[in-house]
C-alpha atoms as a PDB file:
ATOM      1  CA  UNK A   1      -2.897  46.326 -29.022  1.00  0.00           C
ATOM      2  CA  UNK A   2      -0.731  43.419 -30.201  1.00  0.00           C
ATOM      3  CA  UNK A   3       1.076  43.707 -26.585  1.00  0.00           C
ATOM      4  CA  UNK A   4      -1.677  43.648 -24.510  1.00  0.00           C
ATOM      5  CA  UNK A   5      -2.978  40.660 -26.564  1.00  0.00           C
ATOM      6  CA  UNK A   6       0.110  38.729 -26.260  1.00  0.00           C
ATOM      7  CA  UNK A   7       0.904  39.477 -22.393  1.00  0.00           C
ATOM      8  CA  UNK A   8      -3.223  38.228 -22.406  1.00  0.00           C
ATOM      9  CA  UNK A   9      -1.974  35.031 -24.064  1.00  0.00           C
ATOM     10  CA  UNK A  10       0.441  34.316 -21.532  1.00  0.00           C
ATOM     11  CA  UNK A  11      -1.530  34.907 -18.811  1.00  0.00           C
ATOM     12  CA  UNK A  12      -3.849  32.371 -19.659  1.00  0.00           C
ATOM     13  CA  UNK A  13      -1.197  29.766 -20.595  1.00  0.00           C
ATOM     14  CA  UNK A  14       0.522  30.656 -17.068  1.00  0.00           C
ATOM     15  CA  UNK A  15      -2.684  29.773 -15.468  1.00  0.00           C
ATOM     16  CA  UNK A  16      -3.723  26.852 -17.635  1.00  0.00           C
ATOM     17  CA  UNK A  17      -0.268  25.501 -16.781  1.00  0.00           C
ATOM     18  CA  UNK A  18      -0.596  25.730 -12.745  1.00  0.00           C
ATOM     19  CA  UNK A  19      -4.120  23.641 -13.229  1.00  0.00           C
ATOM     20  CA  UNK A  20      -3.879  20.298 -11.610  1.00  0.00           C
ATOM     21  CA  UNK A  21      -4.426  17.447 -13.971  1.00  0.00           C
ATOM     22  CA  UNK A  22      -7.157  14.808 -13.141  1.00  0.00           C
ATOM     23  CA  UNK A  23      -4.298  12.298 -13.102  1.00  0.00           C
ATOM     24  CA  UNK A  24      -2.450  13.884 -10.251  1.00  0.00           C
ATOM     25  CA  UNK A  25      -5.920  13.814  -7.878  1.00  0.00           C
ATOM     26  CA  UNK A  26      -7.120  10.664  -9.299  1.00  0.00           C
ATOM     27  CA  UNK A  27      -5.795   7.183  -7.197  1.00  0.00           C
ATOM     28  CA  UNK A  28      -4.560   4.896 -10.255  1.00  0.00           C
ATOM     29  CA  UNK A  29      -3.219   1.675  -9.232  1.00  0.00           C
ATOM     30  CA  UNK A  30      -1.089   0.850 -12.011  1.00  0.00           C
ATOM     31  CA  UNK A  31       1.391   3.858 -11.613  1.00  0.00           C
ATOM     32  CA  UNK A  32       0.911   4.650  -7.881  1.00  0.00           C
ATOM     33  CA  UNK A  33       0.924   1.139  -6.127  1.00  0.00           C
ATOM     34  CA  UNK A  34       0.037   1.317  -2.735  1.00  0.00           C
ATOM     35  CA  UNK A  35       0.430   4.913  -1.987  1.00  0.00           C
ATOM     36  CA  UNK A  36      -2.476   5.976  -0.350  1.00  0.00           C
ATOM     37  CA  UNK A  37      -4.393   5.189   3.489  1.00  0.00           C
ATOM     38  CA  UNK A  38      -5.556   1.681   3.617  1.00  0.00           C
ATOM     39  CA  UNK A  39      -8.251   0.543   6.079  1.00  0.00           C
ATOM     40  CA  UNK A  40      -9.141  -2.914   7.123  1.00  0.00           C
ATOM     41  CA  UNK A  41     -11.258  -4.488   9.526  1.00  0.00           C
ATOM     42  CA  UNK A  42     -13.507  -7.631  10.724  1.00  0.00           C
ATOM     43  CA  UNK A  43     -13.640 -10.467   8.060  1.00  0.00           C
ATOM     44  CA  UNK A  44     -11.191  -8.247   5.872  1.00  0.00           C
ATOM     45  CA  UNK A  45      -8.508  -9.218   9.096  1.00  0.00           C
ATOM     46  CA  UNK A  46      -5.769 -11.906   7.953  1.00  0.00           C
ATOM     47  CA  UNK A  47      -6.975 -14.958  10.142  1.00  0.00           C
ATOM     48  CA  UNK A  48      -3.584 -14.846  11.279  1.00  0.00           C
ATOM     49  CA  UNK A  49      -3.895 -11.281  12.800  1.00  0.00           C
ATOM     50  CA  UNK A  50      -7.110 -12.189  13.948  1.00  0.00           C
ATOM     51  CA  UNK A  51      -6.023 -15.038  15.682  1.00  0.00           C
ATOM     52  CA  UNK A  52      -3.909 -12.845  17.636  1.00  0.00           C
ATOM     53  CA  UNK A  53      -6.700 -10.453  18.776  1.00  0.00           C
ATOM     54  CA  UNK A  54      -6.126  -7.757  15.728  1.00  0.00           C
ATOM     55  CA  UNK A  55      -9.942  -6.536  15.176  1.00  0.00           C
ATOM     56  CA  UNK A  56      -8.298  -3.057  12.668  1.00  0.00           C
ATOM     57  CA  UNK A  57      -5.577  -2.125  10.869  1.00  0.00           C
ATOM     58  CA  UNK A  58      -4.742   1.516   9.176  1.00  0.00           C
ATOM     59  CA  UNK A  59      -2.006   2.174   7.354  1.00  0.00           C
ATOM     60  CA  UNK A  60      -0.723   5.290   5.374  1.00  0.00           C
ATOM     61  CA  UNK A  61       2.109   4.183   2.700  1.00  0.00           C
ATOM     62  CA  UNK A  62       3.253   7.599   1.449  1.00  0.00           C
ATOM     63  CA  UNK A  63       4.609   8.737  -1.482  1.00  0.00           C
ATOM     64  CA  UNK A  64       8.222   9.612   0.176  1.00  0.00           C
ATOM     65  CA  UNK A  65       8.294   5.608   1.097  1.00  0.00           C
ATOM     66  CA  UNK A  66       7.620   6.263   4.715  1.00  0.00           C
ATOM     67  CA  UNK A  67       5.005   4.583   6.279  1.00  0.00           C
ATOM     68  CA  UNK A  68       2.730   4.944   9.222  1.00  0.00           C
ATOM     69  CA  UNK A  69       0.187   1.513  10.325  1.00  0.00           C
ATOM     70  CA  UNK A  70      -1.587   1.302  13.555  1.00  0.00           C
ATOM     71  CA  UNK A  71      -3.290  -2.289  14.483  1.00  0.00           C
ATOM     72  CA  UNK A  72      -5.694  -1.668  16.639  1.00  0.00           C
ATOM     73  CA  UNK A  73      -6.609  -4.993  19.602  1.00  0.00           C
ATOM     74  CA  UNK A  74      -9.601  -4.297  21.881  1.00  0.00           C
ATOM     75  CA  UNK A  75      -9.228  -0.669  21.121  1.00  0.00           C
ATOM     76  CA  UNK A  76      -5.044  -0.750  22.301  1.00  0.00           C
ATOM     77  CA  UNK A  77      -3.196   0.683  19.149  1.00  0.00           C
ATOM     78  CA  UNK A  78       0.257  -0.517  17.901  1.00  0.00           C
ATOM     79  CA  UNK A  79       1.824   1.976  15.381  1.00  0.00           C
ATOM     80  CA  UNK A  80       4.514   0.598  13.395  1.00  0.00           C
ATOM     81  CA  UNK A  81       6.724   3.133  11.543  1.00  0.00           C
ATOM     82  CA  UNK A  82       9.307   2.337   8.847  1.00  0.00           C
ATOM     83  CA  UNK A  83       9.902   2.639   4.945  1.00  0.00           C
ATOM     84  CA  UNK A  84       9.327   0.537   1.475  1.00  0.00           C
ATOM     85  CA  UNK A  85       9.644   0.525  -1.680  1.00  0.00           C
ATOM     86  CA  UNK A  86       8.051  -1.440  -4.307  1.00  0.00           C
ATOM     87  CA  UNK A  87       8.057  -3.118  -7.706  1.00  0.00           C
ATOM     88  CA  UNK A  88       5.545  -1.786 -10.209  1.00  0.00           C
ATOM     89  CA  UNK A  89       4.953  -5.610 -12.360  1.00  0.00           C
ATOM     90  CA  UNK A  90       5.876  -5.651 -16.140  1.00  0.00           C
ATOM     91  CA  UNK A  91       3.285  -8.296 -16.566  1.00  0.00           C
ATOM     92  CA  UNK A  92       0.047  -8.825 -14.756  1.00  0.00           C
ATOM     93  CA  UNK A  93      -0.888  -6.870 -11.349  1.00  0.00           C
ATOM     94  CA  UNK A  94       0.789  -8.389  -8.668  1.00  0.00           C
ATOM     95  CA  UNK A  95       3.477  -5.982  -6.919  1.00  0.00           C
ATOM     96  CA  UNK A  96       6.350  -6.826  -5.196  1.00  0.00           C
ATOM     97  CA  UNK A  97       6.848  -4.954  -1.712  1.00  0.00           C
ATOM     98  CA  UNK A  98       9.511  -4.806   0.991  1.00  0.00           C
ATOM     99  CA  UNK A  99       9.089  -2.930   4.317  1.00  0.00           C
ATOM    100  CA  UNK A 100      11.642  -2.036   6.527  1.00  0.00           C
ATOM    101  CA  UNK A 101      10.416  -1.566   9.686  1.00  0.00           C
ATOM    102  CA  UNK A 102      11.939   0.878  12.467  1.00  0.00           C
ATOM    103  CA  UNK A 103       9.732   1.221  15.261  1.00  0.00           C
ATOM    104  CA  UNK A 104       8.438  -0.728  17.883  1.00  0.00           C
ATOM    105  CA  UNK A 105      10.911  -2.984  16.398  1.00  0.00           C
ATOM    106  CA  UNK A 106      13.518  -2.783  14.062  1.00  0.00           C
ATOM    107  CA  UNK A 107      12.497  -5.552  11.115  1.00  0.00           C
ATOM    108  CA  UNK A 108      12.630  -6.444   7.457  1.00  0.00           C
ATOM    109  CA  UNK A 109       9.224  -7.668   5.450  1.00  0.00           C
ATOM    110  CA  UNK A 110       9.002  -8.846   1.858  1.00  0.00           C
ATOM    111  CA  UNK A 111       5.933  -9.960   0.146  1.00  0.00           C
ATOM    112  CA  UNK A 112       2.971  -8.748  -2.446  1.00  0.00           C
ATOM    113  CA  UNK A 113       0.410  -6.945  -3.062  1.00  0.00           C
ATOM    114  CA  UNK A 114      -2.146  -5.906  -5.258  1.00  0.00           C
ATOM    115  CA  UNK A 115      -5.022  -3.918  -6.350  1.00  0.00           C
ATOM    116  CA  UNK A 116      -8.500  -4.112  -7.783  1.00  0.00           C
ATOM    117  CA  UNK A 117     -10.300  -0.514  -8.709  1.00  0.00           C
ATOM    118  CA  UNK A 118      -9.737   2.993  -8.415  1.00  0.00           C
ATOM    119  CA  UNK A 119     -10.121   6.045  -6.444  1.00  0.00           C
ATOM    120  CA  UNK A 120     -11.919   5.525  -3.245  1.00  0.00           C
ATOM    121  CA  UNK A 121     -13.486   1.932  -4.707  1.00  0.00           C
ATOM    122  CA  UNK A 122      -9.580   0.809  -4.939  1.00  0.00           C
ATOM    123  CA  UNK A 123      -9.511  -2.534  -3.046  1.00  0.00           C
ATOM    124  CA  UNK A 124      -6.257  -4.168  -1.960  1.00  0.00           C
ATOM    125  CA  UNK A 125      -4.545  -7.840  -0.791  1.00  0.00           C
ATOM    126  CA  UNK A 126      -1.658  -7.746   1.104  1.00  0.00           C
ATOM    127  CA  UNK A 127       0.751 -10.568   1.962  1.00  0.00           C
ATOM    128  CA  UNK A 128       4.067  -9.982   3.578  1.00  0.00           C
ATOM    129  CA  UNK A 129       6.065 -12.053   5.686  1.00  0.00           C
ATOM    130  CA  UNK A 130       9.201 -11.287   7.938  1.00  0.00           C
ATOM    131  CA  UNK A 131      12.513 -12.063   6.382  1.00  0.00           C
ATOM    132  CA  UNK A 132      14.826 -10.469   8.667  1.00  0.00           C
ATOM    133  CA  UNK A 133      15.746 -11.168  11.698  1.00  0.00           C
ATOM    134  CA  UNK A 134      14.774 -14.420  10.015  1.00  0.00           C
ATOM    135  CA  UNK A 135      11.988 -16.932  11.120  1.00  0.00           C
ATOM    136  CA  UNK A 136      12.742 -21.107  10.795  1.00  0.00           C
ATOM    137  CA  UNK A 137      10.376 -21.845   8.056  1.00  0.00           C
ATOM    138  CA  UNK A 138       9.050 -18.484   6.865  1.00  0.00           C
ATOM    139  CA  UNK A 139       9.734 -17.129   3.593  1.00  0.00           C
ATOM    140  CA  UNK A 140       8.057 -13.974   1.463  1.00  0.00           C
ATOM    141  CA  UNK A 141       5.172 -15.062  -1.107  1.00  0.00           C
ATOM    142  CA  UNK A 142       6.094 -14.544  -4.225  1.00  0.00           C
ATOM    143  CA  UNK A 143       4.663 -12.812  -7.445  1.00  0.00           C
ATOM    144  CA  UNK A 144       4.794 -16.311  -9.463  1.00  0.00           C
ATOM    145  CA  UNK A 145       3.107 -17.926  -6.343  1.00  0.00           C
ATOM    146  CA  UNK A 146       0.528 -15.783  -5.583  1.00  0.00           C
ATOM    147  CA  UNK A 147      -1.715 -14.948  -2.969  1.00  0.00           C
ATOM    148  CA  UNK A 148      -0.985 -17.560  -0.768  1.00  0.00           C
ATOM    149  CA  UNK A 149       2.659 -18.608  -1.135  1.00  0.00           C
ATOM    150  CA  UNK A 150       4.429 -17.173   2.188  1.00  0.00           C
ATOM    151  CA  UNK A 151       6.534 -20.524   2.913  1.00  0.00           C
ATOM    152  CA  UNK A 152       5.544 -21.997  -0.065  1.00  0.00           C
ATOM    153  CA  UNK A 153       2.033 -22.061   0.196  1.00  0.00           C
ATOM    154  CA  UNK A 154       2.076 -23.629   3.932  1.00  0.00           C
ATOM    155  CA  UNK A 155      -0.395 -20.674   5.439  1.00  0.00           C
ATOM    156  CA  UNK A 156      -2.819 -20.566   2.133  1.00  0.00           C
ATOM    157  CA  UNK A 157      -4.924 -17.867   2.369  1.00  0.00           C
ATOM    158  CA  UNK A 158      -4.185 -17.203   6.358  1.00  0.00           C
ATOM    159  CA  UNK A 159      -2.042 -14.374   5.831  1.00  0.00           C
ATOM    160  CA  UNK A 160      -3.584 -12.709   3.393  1.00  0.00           C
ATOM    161  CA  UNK A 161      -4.679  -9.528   4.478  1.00  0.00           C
ATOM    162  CA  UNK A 162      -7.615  -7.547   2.470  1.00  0.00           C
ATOM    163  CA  UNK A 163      -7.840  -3.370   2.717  1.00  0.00           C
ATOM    164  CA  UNK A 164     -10.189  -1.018   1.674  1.00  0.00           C
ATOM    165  CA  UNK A 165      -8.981   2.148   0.471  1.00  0.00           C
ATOM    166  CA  UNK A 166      -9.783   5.218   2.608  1.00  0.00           C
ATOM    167  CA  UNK A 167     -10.398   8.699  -0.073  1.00  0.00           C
ATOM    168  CA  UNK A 168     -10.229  11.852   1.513  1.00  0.00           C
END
């Protein structure tokens, strides 16, 4: 009897053990950054995009660092493909990010972002500006500058870009 009763034991801690955790379905900002599929579209646009005809963006930042984003212009898609990495903060909730792109176009991005809520209310701004090949006059925002600082604060708010998170 004590056998069976100790091979039933370990049955149930086998499959107790193979149970997902909440934590590993649940989106949580603060330890997953911007993993996860991002949409964003009309007012939500960085009036910089938007001034160049960008009405929707997607983008999938996975948890290998590989990334997928597709703008979309009067229903034409761009898909950019690349990798990142980022920079959980040790104080406050600002990230930092860089993305190297690879396709169309092979490019280097460093900026924020950051990210209010969680699960499939998880909101996110965005700001990242092109450091390599390098632009006269651009530079990355910073964490200590904020939303707002690519080039020292010369764009404000115009290339901020907001996302909504997409849940599946």
């Amino acid at each position: 009897m004590k056998k069976y009763i100790f091979i039933l034991v370990l049955a149930v801690v086998a499959l107790a053990s193979c149970e997902k955790s909440e934590d590993d379905t649940t989106y949580d900002p603060t330890k997953d950054g911007i993993v996860g599929e991002w949409y964003s579209s009309k007012t939500d646009i960085a009036p910089l995009l938007a001034g160049l005809g960008i009405d929707s963006i997607y983008a999938n930042f996975k948890a290998d660092y590989t990334y997928v984003v597709e703008s979309f212009t009067k229903g034409a898609k761009t898909t950019l493909t690349g990798t990142y990495s980022q920079v959980k903060p040790t104080t406050g909730t600002i990230w930092e990010i860089t993305v190297n792109q690879g396709s169309p176009t092979t490019l280097t991005s460093k900026g924020i972002f950051g990210v209010t809520g969680t699960g499939a209310t998880a909101t996110m701004q965005y700001e990242v500006a092109q450091t390599e090949p390098v632009i006269t006059g651009v530079t990355a925002p910073t964490v200590a500058g904020g939303f707002g600082s690519t080039s020292g604060g010369a764009f404000g708010v115009l290339n901020v870009q907001k996302y909504k998170r997409i849940e599946k």
